[in-house]
Structures are given as C-alpha cells and as structure tokens.
Protein backbone atom coordinates (compact mmCIF):
# COMPACT_ATOMS: atom_id res chain seq x y z
CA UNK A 1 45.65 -78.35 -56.24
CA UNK A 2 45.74 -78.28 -60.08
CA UNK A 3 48.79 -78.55 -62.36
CA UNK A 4 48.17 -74.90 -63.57
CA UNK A 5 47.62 -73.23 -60.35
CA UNK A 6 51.32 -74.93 -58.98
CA UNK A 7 52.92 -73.93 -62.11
CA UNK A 8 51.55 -70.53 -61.82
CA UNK A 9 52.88 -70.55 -57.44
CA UNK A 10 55.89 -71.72 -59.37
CA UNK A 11 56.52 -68.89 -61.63
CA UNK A 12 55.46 -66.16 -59.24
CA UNK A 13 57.48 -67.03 -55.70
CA UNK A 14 60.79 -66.50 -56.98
CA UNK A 15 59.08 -63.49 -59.15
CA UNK A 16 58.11 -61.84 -56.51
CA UNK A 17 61.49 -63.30 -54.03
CA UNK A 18 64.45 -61.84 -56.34
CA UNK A 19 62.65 -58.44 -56.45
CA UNK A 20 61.76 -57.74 -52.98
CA UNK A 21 65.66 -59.13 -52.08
CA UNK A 22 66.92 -57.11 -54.41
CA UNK A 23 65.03 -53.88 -52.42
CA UNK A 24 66.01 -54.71 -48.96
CA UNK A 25 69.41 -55.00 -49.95
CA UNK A 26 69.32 -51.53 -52.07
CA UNK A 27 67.50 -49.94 -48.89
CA UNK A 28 70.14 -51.15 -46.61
CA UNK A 29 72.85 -49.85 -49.00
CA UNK A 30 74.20 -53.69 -49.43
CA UNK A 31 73.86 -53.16 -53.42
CA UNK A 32 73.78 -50.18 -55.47
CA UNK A 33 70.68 -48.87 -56.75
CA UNK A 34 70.23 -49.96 -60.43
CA UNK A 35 68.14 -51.81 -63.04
CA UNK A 36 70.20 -55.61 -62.66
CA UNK A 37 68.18 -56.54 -65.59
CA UNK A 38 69.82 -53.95 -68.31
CA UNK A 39 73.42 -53.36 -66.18
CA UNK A 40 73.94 -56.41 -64.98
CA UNK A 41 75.26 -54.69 -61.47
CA UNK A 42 74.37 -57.22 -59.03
CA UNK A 43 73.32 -60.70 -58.95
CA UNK A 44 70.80 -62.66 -56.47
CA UNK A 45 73.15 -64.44 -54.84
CA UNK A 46 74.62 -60.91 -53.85
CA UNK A 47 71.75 -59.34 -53.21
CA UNK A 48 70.79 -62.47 -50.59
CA UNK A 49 73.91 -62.74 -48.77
CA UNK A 50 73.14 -59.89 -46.45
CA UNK A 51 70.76 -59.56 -43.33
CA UNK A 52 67.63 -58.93 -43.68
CA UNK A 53 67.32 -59.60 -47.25
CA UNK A 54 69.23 -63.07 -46.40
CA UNK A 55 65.62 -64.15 -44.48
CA UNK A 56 63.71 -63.18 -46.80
CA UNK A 57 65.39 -65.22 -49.66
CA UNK A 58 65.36 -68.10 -47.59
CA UNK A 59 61.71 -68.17 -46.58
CA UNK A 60 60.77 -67.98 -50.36
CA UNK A 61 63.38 -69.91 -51.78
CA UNK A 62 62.41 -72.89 -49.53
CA UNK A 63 59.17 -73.23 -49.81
CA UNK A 64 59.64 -72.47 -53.62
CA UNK A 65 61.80 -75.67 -53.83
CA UNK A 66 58.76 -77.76 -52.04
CA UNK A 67 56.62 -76.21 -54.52
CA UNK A 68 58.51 -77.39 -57.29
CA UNK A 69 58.92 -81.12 -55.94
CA UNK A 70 55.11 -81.01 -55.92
CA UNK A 71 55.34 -79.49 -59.49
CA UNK A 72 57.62 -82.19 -61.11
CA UNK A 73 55.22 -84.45 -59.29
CA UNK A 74 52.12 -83.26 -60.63
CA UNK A 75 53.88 -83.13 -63.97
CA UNK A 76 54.57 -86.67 -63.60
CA UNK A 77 51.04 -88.08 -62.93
CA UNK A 78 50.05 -85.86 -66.05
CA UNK A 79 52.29 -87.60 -68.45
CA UNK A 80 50.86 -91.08 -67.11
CA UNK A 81 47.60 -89.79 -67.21
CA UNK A 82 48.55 -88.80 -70.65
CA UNK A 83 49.42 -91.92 -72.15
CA UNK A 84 53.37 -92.10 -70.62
CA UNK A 85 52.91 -96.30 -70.67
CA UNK A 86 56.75 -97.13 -69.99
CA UNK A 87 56.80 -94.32 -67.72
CA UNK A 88 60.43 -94.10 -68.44
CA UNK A 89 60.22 -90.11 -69.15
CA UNK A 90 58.06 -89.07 -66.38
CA UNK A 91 60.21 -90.67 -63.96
CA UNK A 92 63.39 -89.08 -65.33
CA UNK A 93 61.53 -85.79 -65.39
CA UNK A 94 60.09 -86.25 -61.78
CA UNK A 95 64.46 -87.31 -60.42
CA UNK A 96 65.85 -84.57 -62.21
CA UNK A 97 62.97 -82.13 -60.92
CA UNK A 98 63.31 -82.93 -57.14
CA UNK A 99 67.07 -83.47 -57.17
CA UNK A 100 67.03 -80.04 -58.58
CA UNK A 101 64.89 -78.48 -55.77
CA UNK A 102 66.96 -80.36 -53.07
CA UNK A 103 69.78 -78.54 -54.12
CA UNK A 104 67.58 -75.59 -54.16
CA UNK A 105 67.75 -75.80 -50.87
CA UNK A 106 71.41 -76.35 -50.37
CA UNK A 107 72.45 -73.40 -51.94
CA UNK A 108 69.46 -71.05 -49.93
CA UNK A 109 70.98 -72.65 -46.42
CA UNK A 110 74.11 -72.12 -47.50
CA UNK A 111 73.88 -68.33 -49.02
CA UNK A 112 75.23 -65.71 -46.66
CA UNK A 113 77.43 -68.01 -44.62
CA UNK A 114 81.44 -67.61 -44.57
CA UNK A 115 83.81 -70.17 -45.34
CA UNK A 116 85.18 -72.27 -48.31
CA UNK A 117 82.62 -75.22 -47.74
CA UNK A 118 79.76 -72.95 -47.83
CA UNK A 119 81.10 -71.44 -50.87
CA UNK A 120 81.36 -75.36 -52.46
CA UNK A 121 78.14 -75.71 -51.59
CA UNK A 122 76.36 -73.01 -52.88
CA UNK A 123 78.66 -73.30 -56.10
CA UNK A 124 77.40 -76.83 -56.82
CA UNK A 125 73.96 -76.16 -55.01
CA UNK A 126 73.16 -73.49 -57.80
CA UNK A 127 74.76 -75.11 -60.68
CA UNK A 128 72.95 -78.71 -59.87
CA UNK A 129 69.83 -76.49 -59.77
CA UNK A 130 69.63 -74.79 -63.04
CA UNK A 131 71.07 -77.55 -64.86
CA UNK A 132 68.64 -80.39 -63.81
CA UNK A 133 66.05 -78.30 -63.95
CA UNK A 134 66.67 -77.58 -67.52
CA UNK A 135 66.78 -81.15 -67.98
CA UNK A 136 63.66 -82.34 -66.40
C-alpha cells in the first residue's frame, strides 16, 4: 500500500474514532452534550472510559497504532529511497514512531480500567505517545 494512502488511514481512524466515542458516550448520558472543540467539556480519555464507547475506542485505537508502525515504516524506506545515505534520521524517525504507537496501545488497554497502576499507565502511555510522535 502506498505512503499516501497509509497516511491518509492515518489521519482518518482516529478522525472518525474520537467522534463516534464521543456520541456513544453523549447517547448513554456518560458526557454532556456539547461542542468539546469550542468548550473544552470533555476530553477522549473521558469520553472512552465508559462501556460501550470503551470498545469502540479500543478497536480503532489499536489498529490505528499498527497503522502507524507501518506508517513510520513506510516513511522510513522513503527517506532511504530519497537519498537518507547514513540512515541515521530515518532510523530515529522509524524508533520514535513505533515506540510511540506501542504506547498507543498501552494507554487504549489500559483506558477504562480502575486502579492506580492503570492510571500510571495510561498517564505515561499518552504522554510517551504524543511526545515521540512529535519527535519522529
């Protein structure tokens, strides 16, 4: 599959993920209705800590991690193919890009469950995320 067409799954799973979370967990009165963009009145990770909406952020957020390994590593061969000769940059940019998704999935197993652990994880789980995947 082409480097467009991944970035493009990439963009459009957790697109399409936050909003339909956000719903379930508005219909089954979990959040309050709002606009989260312009009032700021609930986050993901509230909106995904509830059943059902808690299944359906899992079963996009996972596979949305896998699609971003295979995005970091597409990514990579492109910079080689590119010209990348020490390859020092692409292989930074392909560690920092799947670390980033592995802890993807940490914090989507760990969202919705009880307990101070859990609540380590998905601290460090979401924080790992965003910040390595700013860096790759």
């Amino acid at each position: 599959m082409p480097l467009r067409s991944i970035a493009l799954l990439a963009g459009l799973i957790p697109l399409f993920s936050v909003h339909a979370v956000y719903l379930i967990s508005a219909i089954f009165e979990h959040v309050s209705w709002c606009v989260p963009y312009f009032e700021g009145c609930t986050s993901i990770s509230k909106a995904g800590r509830h059943s059902p909406a808690n299944y359906v952020f899992r079963a996009t957020m996972i596979p949305w991690a896998v699609v971003l390994m295979i995005y970091w590593t597409l990514v990579c061969e492109w910079l080689i193919a590119m010209g990348d000769k020490k390859g020092l940059v692409n292989r930074a940019i392909l560690y920092l890009g799947i670390i980033a998704a592995i802890f993807l999935i940490l914090y989507a197993t760990a969202l919705g469950a009880e307990g101070q652990i859990y609540r380590l994880l998905r601290r460090y789980g979401v924080i790992i995320f965003f910040a390595f995947t700013y860096l790759a």
